[in-house]
N, C-alpha and C. Protein backbone atom coordinates (compact mmCIF):
# COMPACT_ATOMS: atom_id res chain seq x y z
N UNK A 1 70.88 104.16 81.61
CA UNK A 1 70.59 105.25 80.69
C UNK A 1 70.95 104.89 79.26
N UNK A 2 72.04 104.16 79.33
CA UNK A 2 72.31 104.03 78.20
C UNK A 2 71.61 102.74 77.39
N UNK A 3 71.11 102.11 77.96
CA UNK A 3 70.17 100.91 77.33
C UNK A 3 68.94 101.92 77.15
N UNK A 4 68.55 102.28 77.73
CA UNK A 4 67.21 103.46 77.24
C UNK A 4 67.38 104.14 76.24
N UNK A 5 68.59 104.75 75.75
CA UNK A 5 68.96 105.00 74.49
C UNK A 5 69.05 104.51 73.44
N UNK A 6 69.62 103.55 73.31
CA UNK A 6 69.98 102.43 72.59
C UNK A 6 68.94 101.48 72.12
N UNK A 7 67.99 101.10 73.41
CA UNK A 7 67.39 100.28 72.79
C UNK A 7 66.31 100.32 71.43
N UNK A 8 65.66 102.04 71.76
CA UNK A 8 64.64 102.24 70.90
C UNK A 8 65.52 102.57 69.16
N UNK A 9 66.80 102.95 69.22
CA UNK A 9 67.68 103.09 68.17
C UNK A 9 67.81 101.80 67.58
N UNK A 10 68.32 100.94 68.09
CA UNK A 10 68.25 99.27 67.67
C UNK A 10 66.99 98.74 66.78
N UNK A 11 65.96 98.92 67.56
CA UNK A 11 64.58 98.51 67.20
C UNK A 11 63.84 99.59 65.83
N UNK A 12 63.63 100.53 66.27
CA UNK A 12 64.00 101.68 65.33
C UNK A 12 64.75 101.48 63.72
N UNK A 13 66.01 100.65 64.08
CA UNK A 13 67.03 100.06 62.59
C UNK A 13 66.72 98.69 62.06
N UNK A 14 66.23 98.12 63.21
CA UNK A 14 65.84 97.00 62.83
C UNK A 14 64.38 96.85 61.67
N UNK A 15 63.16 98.38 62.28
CA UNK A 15 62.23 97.95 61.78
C UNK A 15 62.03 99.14 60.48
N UNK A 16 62.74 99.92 60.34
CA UNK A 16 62.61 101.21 59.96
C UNK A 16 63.13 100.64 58.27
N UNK A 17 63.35 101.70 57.58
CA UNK A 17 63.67 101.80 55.80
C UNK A 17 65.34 101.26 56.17
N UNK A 18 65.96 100.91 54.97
CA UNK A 18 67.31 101.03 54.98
C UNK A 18 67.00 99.25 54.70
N UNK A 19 67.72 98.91 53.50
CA UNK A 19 68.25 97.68 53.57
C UNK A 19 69.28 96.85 54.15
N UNK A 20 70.38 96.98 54.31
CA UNK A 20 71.55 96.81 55.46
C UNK A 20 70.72 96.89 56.90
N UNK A 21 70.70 95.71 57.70
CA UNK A 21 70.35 95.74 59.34
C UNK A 21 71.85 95.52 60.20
N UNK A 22 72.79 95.55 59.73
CA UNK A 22 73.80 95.03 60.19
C UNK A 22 74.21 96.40 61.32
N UNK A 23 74.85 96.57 62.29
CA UNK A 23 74.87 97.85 63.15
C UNK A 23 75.53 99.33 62.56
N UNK A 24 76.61 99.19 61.56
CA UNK A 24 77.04 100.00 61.35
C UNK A 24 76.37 100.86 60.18
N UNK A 25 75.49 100.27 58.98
CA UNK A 25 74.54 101.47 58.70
C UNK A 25 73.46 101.86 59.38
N UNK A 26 72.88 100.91 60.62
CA UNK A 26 72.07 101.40 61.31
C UNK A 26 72.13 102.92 62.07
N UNK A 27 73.56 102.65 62.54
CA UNK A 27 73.89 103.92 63.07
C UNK A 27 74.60 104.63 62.73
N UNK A 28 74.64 104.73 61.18
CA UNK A 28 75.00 106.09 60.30
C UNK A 28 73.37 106.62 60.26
N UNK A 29 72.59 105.77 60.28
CA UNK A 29 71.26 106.00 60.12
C UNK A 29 70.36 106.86 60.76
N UNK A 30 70.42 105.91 62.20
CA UNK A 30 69.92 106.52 63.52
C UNK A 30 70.71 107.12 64.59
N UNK A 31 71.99 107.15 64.64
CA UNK A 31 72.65 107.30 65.82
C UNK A 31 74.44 107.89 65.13
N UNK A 32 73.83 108.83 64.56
CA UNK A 32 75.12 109.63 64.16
C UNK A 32 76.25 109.58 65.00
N UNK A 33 77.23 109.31 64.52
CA UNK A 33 78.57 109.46 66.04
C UNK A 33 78.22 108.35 66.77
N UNK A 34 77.43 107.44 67.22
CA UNK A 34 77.00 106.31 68.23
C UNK A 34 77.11 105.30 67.96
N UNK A 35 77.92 104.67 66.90
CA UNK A 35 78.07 103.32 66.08
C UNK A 35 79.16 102.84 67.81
N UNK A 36 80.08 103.06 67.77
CA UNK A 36 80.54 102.36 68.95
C UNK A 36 79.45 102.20 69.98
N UNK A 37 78.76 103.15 70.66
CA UNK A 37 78.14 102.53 71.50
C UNK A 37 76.83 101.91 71.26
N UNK A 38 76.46 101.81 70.19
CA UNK A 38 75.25 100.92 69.51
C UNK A 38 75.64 99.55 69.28
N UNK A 39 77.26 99.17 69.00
CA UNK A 39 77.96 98.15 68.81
C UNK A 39 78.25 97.54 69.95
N UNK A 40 78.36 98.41 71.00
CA UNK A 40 78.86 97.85 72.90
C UNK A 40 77.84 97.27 73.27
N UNK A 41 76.31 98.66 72.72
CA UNK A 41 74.73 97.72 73.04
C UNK A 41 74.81 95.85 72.75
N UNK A 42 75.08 95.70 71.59
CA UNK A 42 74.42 94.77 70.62
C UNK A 42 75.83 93.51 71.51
N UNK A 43 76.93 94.08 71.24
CA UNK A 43 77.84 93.11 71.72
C UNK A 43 78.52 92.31 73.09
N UNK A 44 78.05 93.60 73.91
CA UNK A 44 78.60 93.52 75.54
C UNK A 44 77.29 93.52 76.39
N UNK A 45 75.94 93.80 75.34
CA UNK A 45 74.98 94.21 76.64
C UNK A 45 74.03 93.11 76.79
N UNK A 46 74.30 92.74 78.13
CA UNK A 46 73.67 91.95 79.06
C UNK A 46 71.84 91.97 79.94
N UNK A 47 71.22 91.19 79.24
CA UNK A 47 70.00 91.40 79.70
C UNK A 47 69.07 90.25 79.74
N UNK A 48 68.13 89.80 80.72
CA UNK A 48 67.05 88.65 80.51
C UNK A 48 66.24 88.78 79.64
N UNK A 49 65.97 88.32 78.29
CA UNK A 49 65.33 88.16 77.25
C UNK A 49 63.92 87.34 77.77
N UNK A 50 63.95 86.73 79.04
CA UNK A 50 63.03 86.28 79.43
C UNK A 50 61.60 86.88 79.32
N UNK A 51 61.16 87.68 79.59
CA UNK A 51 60.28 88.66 79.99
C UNK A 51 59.86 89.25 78.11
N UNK A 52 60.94 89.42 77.34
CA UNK A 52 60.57 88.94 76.22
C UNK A 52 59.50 88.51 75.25
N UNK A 53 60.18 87.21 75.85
CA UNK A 53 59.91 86.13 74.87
C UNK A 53 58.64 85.64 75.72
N UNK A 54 57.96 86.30 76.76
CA UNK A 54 56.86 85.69 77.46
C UNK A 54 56.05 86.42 76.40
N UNK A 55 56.12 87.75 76.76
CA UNK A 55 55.17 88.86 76.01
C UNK A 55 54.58 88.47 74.45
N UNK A 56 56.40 88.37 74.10
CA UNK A 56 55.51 87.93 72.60
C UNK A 56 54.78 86.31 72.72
N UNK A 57 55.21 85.54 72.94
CA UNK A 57 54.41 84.43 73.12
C UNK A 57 53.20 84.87 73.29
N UNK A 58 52.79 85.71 74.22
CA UNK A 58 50.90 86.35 74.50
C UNK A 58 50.88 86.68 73.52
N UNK A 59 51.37 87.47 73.15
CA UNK A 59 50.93 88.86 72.09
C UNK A 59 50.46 87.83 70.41
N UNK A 60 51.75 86.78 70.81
CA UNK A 60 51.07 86.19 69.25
C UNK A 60 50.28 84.82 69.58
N UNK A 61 49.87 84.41 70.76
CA UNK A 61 48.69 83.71 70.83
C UNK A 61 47.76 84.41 70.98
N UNK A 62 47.63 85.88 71.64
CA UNK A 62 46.65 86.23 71.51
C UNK A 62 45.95 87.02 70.00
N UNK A 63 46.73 87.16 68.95
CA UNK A 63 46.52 87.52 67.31
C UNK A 63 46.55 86.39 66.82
N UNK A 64 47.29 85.28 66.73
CA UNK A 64 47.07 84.19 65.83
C UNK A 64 46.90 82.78 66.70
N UNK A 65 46.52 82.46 67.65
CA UNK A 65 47.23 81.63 68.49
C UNK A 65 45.72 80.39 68.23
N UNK A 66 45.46 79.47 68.90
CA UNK A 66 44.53 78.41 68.88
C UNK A 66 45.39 76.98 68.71
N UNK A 67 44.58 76.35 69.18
CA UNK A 67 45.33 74.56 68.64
C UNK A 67 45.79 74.66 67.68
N UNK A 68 45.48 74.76 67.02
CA UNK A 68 46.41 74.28 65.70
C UNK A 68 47.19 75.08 65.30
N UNK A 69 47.37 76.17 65.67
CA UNK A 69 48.64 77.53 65.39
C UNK A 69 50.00 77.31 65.66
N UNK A 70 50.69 77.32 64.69
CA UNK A 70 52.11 77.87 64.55
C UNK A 70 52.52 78.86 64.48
N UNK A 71 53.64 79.59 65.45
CA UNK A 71 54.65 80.20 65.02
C UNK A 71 55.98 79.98 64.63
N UNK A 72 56.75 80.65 63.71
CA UNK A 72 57.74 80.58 63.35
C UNK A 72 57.95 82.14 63.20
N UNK A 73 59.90 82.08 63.92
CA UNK A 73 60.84 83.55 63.79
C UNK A 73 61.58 83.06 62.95
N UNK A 74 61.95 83.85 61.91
CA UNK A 74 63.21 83.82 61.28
C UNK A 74 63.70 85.19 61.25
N UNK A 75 64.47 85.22 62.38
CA UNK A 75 65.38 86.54 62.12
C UNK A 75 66.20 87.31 60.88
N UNK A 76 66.18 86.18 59.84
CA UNK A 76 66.33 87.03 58.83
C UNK A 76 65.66 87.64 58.04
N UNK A 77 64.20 87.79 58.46
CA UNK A 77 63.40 88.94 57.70
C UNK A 77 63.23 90.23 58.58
N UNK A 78 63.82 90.24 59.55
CA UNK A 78 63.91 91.74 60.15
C UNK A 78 65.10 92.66 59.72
């Protein structure tokens, strides 16, 4: 339950207004009172990223993808 909560709050701060992505204005932001457990999310919570990182792999071969296509993440523009 509580990853069902959390997660769309996370994603939500990540993609939403607010310059600071770091957790604790996120969740002055989105999750009033929930900075601890938005912080337990991000720090203690355990999950296969596998399933992931398949999706987007499709998702961005299938928008930009061909022989000669690159991707590149840099997590610091989110």
């Amino acid at each position: 339950k509580t990853r069902q909560r959390m997660c769309p709050l996370y994603v939500a701060g990540l993609i939403g207004p607010g310059d600071r992505k770091s957790v604790q204005p996120m969740a002055e932001r989105l999750a009033t009172g929930n900075y601890d457990q938005l912080h337990h999310f991000i720090a203690d919570g355990v999950w296969d990223a596998s399933p992931l990182e398949s999706e987007l792999l499709s998702q961005a071969d299938r928008l930009v993808g061909g022989k000669d296509a690159v991707l590149v993440i840099d997590d610091t523009s989110l």
